[in-house]
Protein backbone atom coordinates (compact mmCIF):
# COMPACT_ATOMS: atom_id res chain seq x y z
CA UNK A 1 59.03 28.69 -68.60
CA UNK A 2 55.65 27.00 -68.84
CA UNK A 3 57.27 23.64 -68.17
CA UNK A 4 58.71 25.21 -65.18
CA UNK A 5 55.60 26.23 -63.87
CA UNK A 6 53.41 23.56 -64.44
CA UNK A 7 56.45 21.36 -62.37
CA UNK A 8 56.02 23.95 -59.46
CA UNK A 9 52.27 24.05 -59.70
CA UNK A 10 52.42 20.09 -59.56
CA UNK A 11 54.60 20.14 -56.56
CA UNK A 12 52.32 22.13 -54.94
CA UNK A 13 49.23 20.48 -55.27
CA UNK A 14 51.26 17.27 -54.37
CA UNK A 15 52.18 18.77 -51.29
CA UNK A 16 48.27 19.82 -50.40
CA UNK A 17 47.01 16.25 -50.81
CA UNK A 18 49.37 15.27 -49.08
CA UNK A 19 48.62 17.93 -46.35
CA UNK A 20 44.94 16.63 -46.40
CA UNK A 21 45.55 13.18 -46.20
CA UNK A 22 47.86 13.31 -43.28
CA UNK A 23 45.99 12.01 -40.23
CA UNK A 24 45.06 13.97 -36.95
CA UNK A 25 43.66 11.50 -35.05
CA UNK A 26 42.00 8.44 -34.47
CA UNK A 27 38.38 6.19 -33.60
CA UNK A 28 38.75 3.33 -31.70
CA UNK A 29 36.23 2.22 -34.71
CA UNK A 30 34.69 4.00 -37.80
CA UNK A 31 31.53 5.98 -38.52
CA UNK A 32 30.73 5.34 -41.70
CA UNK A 33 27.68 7.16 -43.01
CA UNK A 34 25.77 4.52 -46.07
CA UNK A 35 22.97 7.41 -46.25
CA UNK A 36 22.00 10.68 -44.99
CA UNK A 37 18.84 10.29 -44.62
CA UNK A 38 18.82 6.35 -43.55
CA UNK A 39 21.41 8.45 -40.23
CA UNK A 40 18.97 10.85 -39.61
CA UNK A 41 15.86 8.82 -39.09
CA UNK A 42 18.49 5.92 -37.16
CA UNK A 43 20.56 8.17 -35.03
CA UNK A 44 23.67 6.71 -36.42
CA UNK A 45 26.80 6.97 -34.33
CA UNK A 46 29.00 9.31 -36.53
CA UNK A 47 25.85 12.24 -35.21
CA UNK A 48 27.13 11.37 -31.62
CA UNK A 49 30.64 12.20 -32.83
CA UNK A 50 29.63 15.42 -33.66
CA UNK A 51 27.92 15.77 -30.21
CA UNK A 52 31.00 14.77 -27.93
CA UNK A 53 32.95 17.36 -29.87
CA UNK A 54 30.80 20.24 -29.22
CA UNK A 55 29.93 19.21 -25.76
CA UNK A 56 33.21 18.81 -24.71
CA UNK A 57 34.00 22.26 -26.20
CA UNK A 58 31.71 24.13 -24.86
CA UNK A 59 30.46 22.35 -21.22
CA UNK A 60 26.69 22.72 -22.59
CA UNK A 61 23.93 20.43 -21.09
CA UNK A 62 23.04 19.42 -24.78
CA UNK A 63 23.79 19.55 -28.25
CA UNK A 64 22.44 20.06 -31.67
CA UNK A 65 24.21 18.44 -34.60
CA UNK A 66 23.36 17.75 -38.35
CA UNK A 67 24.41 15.71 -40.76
CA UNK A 68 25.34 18.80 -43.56
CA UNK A 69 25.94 16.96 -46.67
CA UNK A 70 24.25 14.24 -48.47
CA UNK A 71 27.31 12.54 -49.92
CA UNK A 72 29.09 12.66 -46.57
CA UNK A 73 31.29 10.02 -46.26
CA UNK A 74 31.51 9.90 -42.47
CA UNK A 75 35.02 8.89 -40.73
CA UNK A 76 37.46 6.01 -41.13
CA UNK A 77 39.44 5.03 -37.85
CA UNK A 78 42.31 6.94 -39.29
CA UNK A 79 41.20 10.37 -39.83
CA UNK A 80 42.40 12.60 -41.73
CA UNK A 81 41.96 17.07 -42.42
CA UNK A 82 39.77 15.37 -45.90
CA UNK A 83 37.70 13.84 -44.10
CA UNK A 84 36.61 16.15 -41.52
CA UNK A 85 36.06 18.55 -44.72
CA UNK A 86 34.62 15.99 -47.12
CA UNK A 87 31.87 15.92 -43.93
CA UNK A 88 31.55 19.28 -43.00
CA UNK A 89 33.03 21.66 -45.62
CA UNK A 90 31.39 24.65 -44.50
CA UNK A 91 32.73 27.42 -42.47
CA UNK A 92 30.34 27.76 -38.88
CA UNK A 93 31.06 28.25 -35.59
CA UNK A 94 29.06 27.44 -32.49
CA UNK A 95 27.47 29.38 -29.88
CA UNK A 96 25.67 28.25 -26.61
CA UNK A 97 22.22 29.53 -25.97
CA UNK A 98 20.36 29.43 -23.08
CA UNK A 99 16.63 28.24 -23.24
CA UNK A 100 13.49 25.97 -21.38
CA UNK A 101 12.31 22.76 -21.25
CA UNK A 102 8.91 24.29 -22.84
CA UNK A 103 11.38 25.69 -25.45
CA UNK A 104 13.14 22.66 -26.04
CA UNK A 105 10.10 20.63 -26.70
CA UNK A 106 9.05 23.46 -29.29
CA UNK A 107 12.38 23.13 -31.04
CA UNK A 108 11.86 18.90 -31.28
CA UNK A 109 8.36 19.54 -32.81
CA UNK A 110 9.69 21.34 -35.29
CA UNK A 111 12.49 18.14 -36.27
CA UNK A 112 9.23 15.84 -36.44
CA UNK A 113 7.33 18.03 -38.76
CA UNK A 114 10.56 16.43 -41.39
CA UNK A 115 8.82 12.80 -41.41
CA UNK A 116 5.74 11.37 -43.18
CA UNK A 117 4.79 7.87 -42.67
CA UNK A 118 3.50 5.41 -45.20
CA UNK A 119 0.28 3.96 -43.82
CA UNK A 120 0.62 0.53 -45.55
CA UNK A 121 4.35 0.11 -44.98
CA UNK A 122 4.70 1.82 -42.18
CA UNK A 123 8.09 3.15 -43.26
CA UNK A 124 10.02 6.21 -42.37
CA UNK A 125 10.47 9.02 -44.89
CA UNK A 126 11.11 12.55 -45.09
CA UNK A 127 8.20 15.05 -46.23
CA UNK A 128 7.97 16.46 -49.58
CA UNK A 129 8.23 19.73 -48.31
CA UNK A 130 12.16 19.05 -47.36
CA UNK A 131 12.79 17.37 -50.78
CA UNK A 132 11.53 19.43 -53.50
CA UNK A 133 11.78 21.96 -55.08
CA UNK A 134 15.25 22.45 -53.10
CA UNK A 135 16.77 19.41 -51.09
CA UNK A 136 16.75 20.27 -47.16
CA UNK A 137 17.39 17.67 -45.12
CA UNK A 138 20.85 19.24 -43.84
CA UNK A 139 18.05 21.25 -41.59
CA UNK A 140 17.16 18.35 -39.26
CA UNK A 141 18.85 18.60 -36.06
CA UNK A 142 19.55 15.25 -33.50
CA UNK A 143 19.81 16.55 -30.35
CA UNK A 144 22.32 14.67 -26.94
CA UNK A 145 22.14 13.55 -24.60
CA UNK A 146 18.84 14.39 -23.65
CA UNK A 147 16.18 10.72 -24.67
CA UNK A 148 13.19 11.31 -26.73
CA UNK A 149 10.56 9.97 -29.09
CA UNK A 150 9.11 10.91 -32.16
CA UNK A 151 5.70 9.27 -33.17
CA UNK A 152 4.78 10.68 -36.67
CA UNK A 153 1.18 9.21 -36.75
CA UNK A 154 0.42 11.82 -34.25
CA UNK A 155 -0.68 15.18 -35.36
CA UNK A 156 2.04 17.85 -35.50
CA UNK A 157 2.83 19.51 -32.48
CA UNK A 158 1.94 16.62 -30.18
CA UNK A 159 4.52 14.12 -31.88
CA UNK A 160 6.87 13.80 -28.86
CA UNK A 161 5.59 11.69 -26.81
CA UNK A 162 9.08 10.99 -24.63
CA UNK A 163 11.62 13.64 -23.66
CA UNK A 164 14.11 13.28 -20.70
CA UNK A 165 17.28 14.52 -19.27
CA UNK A 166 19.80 12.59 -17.14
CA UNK A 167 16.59 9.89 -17.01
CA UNK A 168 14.00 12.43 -15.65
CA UNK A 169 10.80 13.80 -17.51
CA UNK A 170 11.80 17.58 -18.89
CA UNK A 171 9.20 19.69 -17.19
CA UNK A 172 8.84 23.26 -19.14
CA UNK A 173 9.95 25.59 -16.90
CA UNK A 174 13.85 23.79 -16.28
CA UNK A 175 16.42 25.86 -17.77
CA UNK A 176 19.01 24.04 -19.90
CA UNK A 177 22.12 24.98 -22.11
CA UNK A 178 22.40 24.22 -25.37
CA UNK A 179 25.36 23.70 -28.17
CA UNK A 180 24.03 24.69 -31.70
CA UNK A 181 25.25 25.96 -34.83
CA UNK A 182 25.66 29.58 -35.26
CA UNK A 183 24.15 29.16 -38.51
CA UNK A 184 21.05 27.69 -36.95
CA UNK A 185 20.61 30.15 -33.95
CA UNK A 186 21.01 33.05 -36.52
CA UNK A 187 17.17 31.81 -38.33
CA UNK A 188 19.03 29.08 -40.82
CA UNK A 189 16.50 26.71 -40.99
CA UNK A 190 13.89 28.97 -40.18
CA UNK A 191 13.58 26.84 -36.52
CA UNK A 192 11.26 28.69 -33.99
CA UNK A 193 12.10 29.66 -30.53
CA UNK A 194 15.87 30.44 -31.49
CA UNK A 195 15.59 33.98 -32.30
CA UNK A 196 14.19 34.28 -29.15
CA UNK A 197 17.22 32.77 -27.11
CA UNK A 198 19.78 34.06 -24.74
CA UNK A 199 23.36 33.77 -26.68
CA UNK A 200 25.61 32.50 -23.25
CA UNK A 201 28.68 32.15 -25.30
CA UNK A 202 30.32 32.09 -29.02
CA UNK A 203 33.08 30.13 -29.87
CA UNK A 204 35.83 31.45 -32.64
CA UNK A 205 36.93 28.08 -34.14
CA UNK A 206 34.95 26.63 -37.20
CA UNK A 207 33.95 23.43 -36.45
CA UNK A 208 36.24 21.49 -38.48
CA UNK A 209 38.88 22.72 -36.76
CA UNK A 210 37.26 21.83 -33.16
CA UNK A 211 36.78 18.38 -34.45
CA UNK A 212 40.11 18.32 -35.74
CA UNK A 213 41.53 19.93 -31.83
CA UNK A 214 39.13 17.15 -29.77
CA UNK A 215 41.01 13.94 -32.03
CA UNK A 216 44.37 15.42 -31.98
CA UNK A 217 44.07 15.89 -27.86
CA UNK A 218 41.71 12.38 -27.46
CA UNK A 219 42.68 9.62 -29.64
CA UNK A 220 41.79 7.18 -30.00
CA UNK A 221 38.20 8.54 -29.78
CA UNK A 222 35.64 6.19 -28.01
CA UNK A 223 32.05 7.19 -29.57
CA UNK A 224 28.96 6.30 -27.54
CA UNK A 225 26.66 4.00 -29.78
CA UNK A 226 23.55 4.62 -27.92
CA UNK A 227 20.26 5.39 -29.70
CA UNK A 228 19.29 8.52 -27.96
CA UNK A 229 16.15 8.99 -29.96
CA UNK A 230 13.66 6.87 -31.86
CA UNK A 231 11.83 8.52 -34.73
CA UNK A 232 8.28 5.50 -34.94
C-alpha cells in the first residue's frame, strides 16, 4: 500500500513539473535579471516587460511595475508557467487609477527618497531605511512610458529634475491614467497620493496569469530596451 502510494504521489509531482516547465510563450531575446537592485537603479529591460503587459491589458497612459523578489531570475526566450512564478509568485491583481501630473510627480519623489549617494564614489545605492531591519526594495516602483530623472544629490522632494510624456514637460494639472498594483493602490508601500486616487477600473486576473495571456497571444515578444529613466 505505501509503495503504491508513494508511485502515485511520484507520478503526480512528475506530472506538475512537467506542467510548469511546459512553455507558453516566447522573447525574441531574454531578460535576465543578474541583481535586483543593480535593475532597479538601471531600468533593466525585463521592468519594461512587465510594463507592455499591463499596458496592453488595461489601455492606461502609464504603468507602475516592480521588481518583487530579490532572487528573481527574470525570463529565458523560452518561457515557461516557472518562470513567470519564480518572478512574481504572489497573487495581485491590477487596477487603473486616475490621477495628475502634480500627483504623479509626488508619487516619483517618493521612488527617489530609496537612493543615497556616496560622495567620494559617487555610486548608486539604496538607503538604509529600505534595507534594515526588514529588506524593502520590492517597494520601488519604475514607472512607462512617461521619461524622467532622478538626481539624488538634491534634497528630497526636489530630486526630479526631468519628467515628460509623449516628449512634452508634465505640467500638474494634466490628467493621466495609470496601471498599478492593487497591492500598491491599497497603502502597500505606504506611497502617498494613492489613497487619494480615483479607482477607473480593476482587473480579475493575477498578474501571472496576464503575463502568461499577453505571451501566449504575442510571441515572440519584442521588449523595448529603452532607458526610460536615469536615477544620477
Amino acid at each position: 500500500m505505501e509503495h503504491k502510494l508513494r508511485d502515485q504521489l511520484t507520478m503526480f509531482n512528475d506530472a506538475v513539473e512537467d506542467w510548469l516547465d511546459k512553455p507558453v510563450g516566447s522573447l525574441t531575446e531574454p531578460l535576465k535579471l543578474e541583481s535586483g537592485a543593480k535593475a532597479r537603479i538601471n531600468d533593466d529591460p525585463y521592468l519594461n516587460f512587465i510594463h507592455q503587459v499591463q499596458l496592453s491589458l488595461t489601455d492606461a497612459d502609464i504603468s507602475a511595475a516592480s521588481i518583487i523578489k530579490e532572487d528573481a531570475p527574470g525570463l529565458p526566450q523560452q518561457v515557461s508557467k516557472r518562470y513567470l512564478l519564480l518572478n512574481y509568485p504572489y497573487s495581485n491583481q491590477l487596477v487603473k487609477l486616475e490621477l495628475s501630473g502634480a500627483q504623479l510627480r509626488s508619487i516619483l519623489e517618493y521612488t527617489a527618497t530609496f537612493f543615497v549617494k556616496n560622495q567620494r564614489t559617487g555610486e548608486i545605492s539604496f538607503a538604509k531605511k529600505f534595507l534594515e531591519p526588514k529588506y524593502q526594495l520590492y517597494h520601488f516602483d519604475s514607472f512607462y512610458p512617461i521619461n524622467y530623472q532622478i538626481e539624488v544629490d538634491r534634497p528630497l522632494g526636489t530630486r526630479v529634475t526631468r519628467l515628460e510624456f509623449n516628449g512634452q514637460p508634465i505640467t500638474d494639472q494634466q490628467i493621466f491614467t495609470l496601471v498599478v498594483s492593487k497591492y500598491r493602490a491599497m497603502g502597500g508601500g505606504t506611497y502617498p497620493v494613492y489613497p487619494d486616487l480615483k479607482i477607473v477600473a480593476e482587473y480579475e486576473p493575477e498578474i501571472t496569469e496576464i503575463m502568461e495571456d499577453y505571451l501566449r497571444h504575442n510571441s515572440p515578444v519584442k521588449v523595448e530596451r529603452a532607458k526610460n529613466y536615469r536615477i544620477i
